[in-house]
Structures are given as C-alpha cells and as structure tokens.
C-alpha atoms as a PDB file:
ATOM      1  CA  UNK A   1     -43.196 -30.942 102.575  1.00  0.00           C
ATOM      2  CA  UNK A   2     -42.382 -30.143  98.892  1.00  0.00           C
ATOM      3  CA  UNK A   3     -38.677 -29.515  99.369  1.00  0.00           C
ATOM      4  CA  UNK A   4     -37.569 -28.807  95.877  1.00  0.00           C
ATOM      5  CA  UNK A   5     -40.288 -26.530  94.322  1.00  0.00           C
ATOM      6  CA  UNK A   6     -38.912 -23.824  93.305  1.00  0.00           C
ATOM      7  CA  UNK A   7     -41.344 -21.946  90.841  1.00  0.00           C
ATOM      8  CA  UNK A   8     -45.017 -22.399  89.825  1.00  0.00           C
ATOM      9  CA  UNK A   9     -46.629 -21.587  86.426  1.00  0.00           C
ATOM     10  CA  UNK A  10     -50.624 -20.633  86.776  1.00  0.00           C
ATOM     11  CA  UNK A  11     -53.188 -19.457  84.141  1.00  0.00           C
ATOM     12  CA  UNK A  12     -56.487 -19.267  83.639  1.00  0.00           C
ATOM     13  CA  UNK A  13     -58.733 -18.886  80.297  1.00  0.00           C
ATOM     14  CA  UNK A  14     -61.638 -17.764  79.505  1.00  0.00           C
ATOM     15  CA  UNK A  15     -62.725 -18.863  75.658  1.00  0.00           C
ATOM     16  CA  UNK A  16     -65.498 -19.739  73.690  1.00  0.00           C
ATOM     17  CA  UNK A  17     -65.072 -23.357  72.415  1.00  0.00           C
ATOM     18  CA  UNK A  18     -66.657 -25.056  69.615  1.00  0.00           C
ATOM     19  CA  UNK A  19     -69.330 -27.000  71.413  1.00  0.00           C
ATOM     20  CA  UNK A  20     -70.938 -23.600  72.280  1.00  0.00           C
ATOM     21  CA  UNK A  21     -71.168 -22.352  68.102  1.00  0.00           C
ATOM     22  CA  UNK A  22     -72.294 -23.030  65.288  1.00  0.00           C
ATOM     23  CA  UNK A  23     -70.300 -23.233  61.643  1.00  0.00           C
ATOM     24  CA  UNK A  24     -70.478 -20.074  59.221  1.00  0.00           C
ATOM     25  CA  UNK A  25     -68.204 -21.723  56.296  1.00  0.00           C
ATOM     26  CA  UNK A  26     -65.144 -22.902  58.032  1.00  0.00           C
ATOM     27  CA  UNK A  27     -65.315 -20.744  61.295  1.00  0.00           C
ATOM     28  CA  UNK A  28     -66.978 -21.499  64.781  1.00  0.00           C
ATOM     29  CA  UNK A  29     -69.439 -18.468  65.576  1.00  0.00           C
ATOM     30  CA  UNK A  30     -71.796 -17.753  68.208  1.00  0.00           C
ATOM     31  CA  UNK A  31     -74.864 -15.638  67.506  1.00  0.00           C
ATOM     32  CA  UNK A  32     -76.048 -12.580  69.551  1.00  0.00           C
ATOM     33  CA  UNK A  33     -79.698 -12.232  69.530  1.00  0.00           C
ATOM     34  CA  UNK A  34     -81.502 -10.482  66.756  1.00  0.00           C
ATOM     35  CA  UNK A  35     -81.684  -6.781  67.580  1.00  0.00           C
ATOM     36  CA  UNK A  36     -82.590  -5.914  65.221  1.00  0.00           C
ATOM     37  CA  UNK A  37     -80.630  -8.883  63.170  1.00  0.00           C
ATOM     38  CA  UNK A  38     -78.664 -11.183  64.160  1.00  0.00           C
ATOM     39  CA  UNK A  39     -74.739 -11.010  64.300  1.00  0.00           C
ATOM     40  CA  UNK A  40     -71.962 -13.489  64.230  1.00  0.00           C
ATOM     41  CA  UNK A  41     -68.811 -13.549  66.665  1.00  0.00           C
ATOM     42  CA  UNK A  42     -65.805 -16.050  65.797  1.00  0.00           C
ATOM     43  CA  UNK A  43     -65.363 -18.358  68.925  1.00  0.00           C
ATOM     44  CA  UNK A  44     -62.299 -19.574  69.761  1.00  0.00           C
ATOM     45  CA  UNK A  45     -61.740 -22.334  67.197  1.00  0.00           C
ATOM     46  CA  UNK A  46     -61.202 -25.274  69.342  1.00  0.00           C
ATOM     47  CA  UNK A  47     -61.871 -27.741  72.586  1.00  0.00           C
ATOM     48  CA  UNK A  48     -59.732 -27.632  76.212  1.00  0.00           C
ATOM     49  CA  UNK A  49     -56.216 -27.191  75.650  1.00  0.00           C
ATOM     50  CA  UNK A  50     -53.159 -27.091  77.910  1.00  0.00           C
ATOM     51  CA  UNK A  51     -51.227 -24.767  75.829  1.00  0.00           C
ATOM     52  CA  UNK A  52     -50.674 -21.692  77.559  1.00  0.00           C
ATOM     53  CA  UNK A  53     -50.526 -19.713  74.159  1.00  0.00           C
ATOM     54  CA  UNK A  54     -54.290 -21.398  72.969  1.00  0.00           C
ATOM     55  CA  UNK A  55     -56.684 -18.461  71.644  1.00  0.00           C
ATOM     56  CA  UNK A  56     -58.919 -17.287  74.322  1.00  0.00           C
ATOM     57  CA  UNK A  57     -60.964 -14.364  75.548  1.00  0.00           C
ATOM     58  CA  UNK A  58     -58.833 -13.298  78.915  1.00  0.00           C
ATOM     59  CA  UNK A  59     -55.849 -15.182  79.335  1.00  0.00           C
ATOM     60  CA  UNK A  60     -54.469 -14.427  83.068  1.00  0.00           C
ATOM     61  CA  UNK A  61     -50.727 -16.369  83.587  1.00  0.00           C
ATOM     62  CA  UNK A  62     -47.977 -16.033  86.307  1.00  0.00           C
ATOM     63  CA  UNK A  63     -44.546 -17.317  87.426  1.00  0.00           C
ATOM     64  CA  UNK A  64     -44.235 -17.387  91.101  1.00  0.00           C
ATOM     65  CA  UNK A  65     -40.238 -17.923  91.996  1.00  0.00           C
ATOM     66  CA  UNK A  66     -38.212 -19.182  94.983  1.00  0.00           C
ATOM     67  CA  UNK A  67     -42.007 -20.649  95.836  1.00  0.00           C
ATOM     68  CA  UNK A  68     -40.043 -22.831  98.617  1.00  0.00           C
ATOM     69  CA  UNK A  69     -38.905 -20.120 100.571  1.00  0.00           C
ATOM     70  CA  UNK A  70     -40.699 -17.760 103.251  1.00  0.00           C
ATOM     71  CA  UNK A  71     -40.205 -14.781 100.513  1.00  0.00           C
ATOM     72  CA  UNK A  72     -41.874 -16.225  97.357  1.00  0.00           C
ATOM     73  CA  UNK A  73     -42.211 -13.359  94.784  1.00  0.00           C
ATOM     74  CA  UNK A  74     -44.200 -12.722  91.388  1.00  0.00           C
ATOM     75  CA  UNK A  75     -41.579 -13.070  88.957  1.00  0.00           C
ATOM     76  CA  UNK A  76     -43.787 -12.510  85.962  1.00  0.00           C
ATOM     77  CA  UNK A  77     -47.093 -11.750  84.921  1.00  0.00           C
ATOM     78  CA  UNK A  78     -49.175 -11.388  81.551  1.00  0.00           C
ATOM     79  CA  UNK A  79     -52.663 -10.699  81.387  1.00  0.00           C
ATOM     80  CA  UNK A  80     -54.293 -10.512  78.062  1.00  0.00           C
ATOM     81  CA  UNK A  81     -57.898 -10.729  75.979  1.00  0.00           C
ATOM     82  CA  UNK A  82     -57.907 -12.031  72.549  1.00  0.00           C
ATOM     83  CA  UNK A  83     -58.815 -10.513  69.456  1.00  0.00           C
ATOM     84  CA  UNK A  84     -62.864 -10.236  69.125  1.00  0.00           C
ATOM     85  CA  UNK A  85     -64.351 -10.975  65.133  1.00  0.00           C
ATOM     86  CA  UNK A  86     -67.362 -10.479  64.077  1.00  0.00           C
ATOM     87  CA  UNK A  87     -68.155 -12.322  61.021  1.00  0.00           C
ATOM     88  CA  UNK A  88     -70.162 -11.867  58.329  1.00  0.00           C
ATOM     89  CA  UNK A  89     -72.825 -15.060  56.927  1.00  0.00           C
ATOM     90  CA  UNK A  90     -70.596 -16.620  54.255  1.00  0.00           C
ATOM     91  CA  UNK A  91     -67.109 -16.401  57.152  1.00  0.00           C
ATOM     92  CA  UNK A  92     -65.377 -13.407  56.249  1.00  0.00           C
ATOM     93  CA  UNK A  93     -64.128 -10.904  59.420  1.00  0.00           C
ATOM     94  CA  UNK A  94     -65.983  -7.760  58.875  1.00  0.00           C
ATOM     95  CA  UNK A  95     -64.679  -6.240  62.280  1.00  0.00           C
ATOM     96  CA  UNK A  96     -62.065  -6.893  65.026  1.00  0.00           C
ATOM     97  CA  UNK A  97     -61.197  -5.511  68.621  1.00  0.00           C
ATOM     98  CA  UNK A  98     -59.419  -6.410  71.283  1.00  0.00           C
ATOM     99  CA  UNK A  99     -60.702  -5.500  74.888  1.00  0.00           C
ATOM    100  CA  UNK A 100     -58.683  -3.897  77.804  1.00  0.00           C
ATOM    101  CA  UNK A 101     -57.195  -5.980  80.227  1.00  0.00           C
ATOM    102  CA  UNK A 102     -56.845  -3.128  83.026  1.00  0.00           C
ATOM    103  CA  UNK A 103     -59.311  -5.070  85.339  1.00  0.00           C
ATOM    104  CA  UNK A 104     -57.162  -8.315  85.309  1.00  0.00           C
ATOM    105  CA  UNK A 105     -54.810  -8.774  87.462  1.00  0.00           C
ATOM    106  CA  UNK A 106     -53.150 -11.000  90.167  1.00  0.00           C
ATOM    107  CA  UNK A 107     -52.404  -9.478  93.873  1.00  0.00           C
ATOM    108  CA  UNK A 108     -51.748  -9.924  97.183  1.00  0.00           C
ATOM    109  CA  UNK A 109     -48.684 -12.307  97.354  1.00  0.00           C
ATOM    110  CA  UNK A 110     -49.157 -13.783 100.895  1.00  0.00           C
ATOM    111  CA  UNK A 111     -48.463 -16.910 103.365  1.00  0.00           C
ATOM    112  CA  UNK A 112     -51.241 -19.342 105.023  1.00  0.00           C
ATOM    113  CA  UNK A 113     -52.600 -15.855 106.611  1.00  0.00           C
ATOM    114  CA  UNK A 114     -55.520 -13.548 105.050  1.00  0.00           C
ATOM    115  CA  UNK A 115     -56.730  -9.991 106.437  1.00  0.00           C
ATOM    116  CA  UNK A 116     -59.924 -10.296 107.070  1.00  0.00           C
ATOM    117  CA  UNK A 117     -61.650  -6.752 106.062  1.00  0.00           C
ATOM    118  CA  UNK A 118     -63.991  -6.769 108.485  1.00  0.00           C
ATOM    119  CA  UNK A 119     -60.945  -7.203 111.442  1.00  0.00           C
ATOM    120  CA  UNK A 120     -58.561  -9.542 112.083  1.00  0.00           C
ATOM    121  CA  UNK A 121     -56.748 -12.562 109.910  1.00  0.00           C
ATOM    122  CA  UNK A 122     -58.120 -15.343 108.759  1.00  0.00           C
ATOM    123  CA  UNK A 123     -55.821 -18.846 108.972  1.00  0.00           C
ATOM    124  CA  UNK A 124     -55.442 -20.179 105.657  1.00  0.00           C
ATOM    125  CA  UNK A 125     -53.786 -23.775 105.263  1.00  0.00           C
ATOM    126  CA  UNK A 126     -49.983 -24.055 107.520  1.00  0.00           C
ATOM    127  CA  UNK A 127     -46.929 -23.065 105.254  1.00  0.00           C
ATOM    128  CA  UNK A 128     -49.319 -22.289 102.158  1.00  0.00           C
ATOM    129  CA  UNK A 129     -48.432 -19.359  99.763  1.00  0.00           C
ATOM    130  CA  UNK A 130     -51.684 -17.658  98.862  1.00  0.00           C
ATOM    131  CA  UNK A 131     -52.342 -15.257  95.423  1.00  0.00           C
ATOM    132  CA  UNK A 132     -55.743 -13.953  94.271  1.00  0.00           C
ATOM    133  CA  UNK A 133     -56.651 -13.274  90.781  1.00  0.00           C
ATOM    134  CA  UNK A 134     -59.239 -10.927  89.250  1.00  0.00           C
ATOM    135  CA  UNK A 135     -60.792 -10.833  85.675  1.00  0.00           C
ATOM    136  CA  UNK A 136     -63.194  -8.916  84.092  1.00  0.00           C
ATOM    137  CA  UNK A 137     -63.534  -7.639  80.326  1.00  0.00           C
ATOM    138  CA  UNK A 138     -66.513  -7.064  77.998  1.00  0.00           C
ATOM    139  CA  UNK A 139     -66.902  -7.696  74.364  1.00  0.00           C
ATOM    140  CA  UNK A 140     -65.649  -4.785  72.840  1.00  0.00           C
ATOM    141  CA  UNK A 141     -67.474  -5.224  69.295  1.00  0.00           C
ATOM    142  CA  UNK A 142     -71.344  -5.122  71.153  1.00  0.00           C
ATOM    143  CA  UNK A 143     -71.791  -1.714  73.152  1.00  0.00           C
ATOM    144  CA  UNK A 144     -72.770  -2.535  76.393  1.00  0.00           C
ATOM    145  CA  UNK A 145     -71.701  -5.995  76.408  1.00  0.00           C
ATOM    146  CA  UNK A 146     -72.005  -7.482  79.871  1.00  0.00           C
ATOM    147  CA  UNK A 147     -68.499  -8.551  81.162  1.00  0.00           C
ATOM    148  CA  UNK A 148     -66.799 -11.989  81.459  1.00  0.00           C
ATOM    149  CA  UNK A 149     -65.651 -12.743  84.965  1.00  0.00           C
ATOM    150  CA  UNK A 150     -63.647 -14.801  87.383  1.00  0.00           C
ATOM    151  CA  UNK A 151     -61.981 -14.645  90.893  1.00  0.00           C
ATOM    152  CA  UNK A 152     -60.654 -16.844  93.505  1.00  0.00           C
ATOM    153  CA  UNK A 153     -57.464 -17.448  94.976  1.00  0.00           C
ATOM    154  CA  UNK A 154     -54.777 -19.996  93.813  1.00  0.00           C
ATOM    155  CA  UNK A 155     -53.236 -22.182  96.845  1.00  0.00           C
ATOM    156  CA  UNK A 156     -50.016 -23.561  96.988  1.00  0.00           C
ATOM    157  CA  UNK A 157     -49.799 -26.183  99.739  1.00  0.00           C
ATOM    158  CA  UNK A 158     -46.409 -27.147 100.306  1.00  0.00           C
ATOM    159  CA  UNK A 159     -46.363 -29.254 103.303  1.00  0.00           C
ATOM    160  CA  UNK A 160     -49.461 -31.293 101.970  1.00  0.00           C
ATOM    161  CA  UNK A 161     -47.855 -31.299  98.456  1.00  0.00           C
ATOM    162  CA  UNK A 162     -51.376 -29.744  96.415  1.00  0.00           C
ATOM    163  CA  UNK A 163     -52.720 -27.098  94.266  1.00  0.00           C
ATOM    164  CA  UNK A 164     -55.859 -25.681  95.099  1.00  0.00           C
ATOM    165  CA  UNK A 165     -58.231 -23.291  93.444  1.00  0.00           C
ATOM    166  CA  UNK A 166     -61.216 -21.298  95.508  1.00  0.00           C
ATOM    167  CA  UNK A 167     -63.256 -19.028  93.666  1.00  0.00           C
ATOM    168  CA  UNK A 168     -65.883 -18.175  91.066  1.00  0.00           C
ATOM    169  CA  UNK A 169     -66.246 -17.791  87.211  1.00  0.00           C
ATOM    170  CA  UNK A 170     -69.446 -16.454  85.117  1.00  0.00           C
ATOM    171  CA  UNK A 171     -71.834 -19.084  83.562  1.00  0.00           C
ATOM    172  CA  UNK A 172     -70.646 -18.616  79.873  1.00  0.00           C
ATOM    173  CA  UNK A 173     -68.326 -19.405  78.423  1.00  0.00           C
ATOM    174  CA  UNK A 174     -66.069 -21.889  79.278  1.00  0.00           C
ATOM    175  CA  UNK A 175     -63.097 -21.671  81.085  1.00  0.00           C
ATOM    176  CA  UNK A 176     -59.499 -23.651  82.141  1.00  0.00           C
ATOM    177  CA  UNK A 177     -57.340 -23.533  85.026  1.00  0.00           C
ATOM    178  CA  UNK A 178     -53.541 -24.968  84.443  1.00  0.00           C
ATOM    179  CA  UNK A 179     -50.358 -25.234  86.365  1.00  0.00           C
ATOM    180  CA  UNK A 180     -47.051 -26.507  86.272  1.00  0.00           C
ATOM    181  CA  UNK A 181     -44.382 -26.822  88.911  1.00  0.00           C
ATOM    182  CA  UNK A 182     -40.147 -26.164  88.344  1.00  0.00           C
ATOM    183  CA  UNK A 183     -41.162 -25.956  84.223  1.00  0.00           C
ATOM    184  CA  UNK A 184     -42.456 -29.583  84.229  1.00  0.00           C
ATOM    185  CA  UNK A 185     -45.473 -31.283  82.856  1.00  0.00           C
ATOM    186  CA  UNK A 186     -48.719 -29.110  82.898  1.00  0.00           C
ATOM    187  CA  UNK A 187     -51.017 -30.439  84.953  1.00  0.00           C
ATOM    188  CA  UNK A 188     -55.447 -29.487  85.005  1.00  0.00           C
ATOM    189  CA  UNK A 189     -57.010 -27.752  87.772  1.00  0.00           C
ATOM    190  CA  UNK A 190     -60.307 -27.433  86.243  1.00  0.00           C
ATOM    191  CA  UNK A 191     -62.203 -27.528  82.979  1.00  0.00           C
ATOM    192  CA  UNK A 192     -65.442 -26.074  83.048  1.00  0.00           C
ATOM    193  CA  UNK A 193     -67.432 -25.701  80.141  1.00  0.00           C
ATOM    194  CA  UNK A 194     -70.450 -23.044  79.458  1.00  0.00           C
ATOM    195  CA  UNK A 195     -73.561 -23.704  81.557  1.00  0.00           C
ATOM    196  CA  UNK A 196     -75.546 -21.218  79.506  1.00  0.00           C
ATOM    197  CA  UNK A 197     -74.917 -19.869  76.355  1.00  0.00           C
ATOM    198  CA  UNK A 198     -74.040 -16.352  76.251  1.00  0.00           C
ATOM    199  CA  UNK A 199     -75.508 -15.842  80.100  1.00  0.00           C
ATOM    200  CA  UNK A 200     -72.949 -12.985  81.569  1.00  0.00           C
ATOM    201  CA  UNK A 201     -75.143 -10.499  83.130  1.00  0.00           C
ATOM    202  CA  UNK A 202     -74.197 -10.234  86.661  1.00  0.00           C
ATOM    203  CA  UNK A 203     -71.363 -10.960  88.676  1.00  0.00           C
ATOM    204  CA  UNK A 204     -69.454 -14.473  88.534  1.00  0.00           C
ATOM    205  CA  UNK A 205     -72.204 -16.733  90.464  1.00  0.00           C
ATOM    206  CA  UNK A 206     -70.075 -20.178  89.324  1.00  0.00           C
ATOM    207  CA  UNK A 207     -68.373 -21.724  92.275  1.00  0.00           C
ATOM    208  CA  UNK A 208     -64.893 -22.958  92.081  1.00  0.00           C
ATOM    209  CA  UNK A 209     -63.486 -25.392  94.666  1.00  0.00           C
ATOM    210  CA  UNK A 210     -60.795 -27.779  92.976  1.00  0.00           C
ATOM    211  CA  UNK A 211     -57.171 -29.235  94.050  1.00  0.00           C
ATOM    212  CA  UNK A 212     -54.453 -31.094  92.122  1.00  0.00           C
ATOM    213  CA  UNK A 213     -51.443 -32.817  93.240  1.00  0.00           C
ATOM    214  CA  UNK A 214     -48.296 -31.309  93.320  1.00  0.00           C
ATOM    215  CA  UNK A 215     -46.119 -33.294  91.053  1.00  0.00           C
ATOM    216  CA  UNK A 216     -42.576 -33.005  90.679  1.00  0.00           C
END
C-alpha cells in the first residue's frame, strides 16, 4: 500500500516533433498536401520532453489531492492547444490560431468501480482511484481539418504501488504521457511517436496499455 501519496500530477501531449518535418530556414514544418499548392505548418520545434510547459498541440494536465484517502478530489485542471503557424517557404509566420479546447477534458473521479452503461459495475483493480480523459481538437488554420484524438483512463494503484494508462490515441502525431507523485521526480508513462504522417481521419484506433511504478 502506498501510504504517503498524497497528490498525483498527470498530463498528456499531443505535438508534432521534429522527426515528423522537414526544415523551412530555421523552423520544423510539416506539409499538407498540394490542393491546390502546398502549405507549411510549424511543428513543435523539438523531441520528447518531460516538461509539462513543452509546446504542443493539446496539452491535458491535472492535480489529483488527498489521492490516499477514500475522497480523492481534482484539485486542478488545465487543458490547452497550442498556437497553430503556418509558414511561408523562406520561415516567416504568415498566419496563427489557436484551437478550442471545449472537447478536452478529464471526468469521472471514481474508486476501483466503473458503471457499466449497458447495466451494472464493472470491478476495476482493489483500492484504485480511476479518472478518464478526453481530447479532441482540429487544426484550426485548414477548414475541415480532421481532429487529433486521445482517450483512456489513468489508474492509480495504491495497494500495488503503479501507474497505469488504458486507452487510445490517433496515428499522427506523436504523443507523451507523464506523471509525478507528492511534486517529485517526473516519471514516463509512454512515448509514442507518429505511425503515419499526418493520418487523423477517424477516431483514435492507437491502443494504449502502459504502467509505471509508483515512486516516492
């Protein structure tokens, strides 16, 4: 039993890192196909980090307090997208958005046991706290842009001391799952980079099944 956790940091990013661009001057791009030219979008100017303030698309971070107890509560929650650039041939930002965030969010704050919607609960690991996150946001520069997404649920098993991570992101672009117990050291859940580039039509249809040690 983890005995002395008493709050848990979580986020997940979605970003564009430099292994899925190419260089216009001195920025990371990725190119949209040519319709009826081709156009330039700034990526996110770097590799996997475990900075919680790194650029990325969708950012989705929370603080879950008294995470020992049998009343574990959302303390705080932030859930962002980044700026989008689109930039012209010789690296200069010729336009810039920033997409909503209205369809991220994190809910349903519960123990080991999940309400099945089709009847009944389903049993979920002994003494567990359970959360589920949602993301979804489009690129607000390209109309009709097909949405990035990712869901799952984050578990906190505190008798069996682990962090575990069930769920489902979209095939591009890459994406980073962090966490940190009591404000200590920040520790990886998963870092998945882009399967294939620019590939987001369609639901998230990229499994997610990781765990971490709970370190304290």
């Amino acid at each position: 039993m983890v005995s002395q956790l008493d709050s848990i940091n979580f986020w997940l990013n979605a970003f564009i890192p430099n292994s899925a661009c190419i260089a216009k001057s001195d920025v990371f791009v990725v190119e949209s196909p040519p319709l009826p030219l081709p156009r330039f979008f700034a990526g996110d100017q770097r590799e996997f980090s475990d900075d919680v303030n790194a650029s990325a698309c969708m950012h989705s971070f929370f603080i879950i307090d008294t995470a020992a107890t049998e009343s574990p509560t959302i303390a705080f929650q932030n859930n962002r997208c980044g700026e989008s650039r689109e930039i012209d041939s010789d690296g200069n930002i010729v336009a810039a958005a920033t997409a909503s965030a209205d369809r991220m969010f994190f809910t349903n704050l519960r123990g080991s046991q999940t309400v099945d919607p089709e009847g009944g609960v389903i049993e979920g690991i002994p003494g567990s706290i359970q959360i589920d996150v949602v993301g979804s946001a489009g690129m607000p520069l390209i109309a009709g842009a097909p949405d990035i997404d990712y869901s799952g649920t984050l578990i906190v098993d505190r008798a069996g001391g682990n962090v575990l991570f069930r769920g489902a992101v979209s095939q591009f672009p890459a994406f980073e799952i962090y966490f940190s117990v009591n404000e200590g050291a920040t520790a990886a859940l998963a870092q998945l980079p882009p399967l294939v580039s620019l590939d987001l039509f369609g639901a998230e249809s990229r499994s997610v099944d990781v765990s971490t040690r709970i370190s304290l």
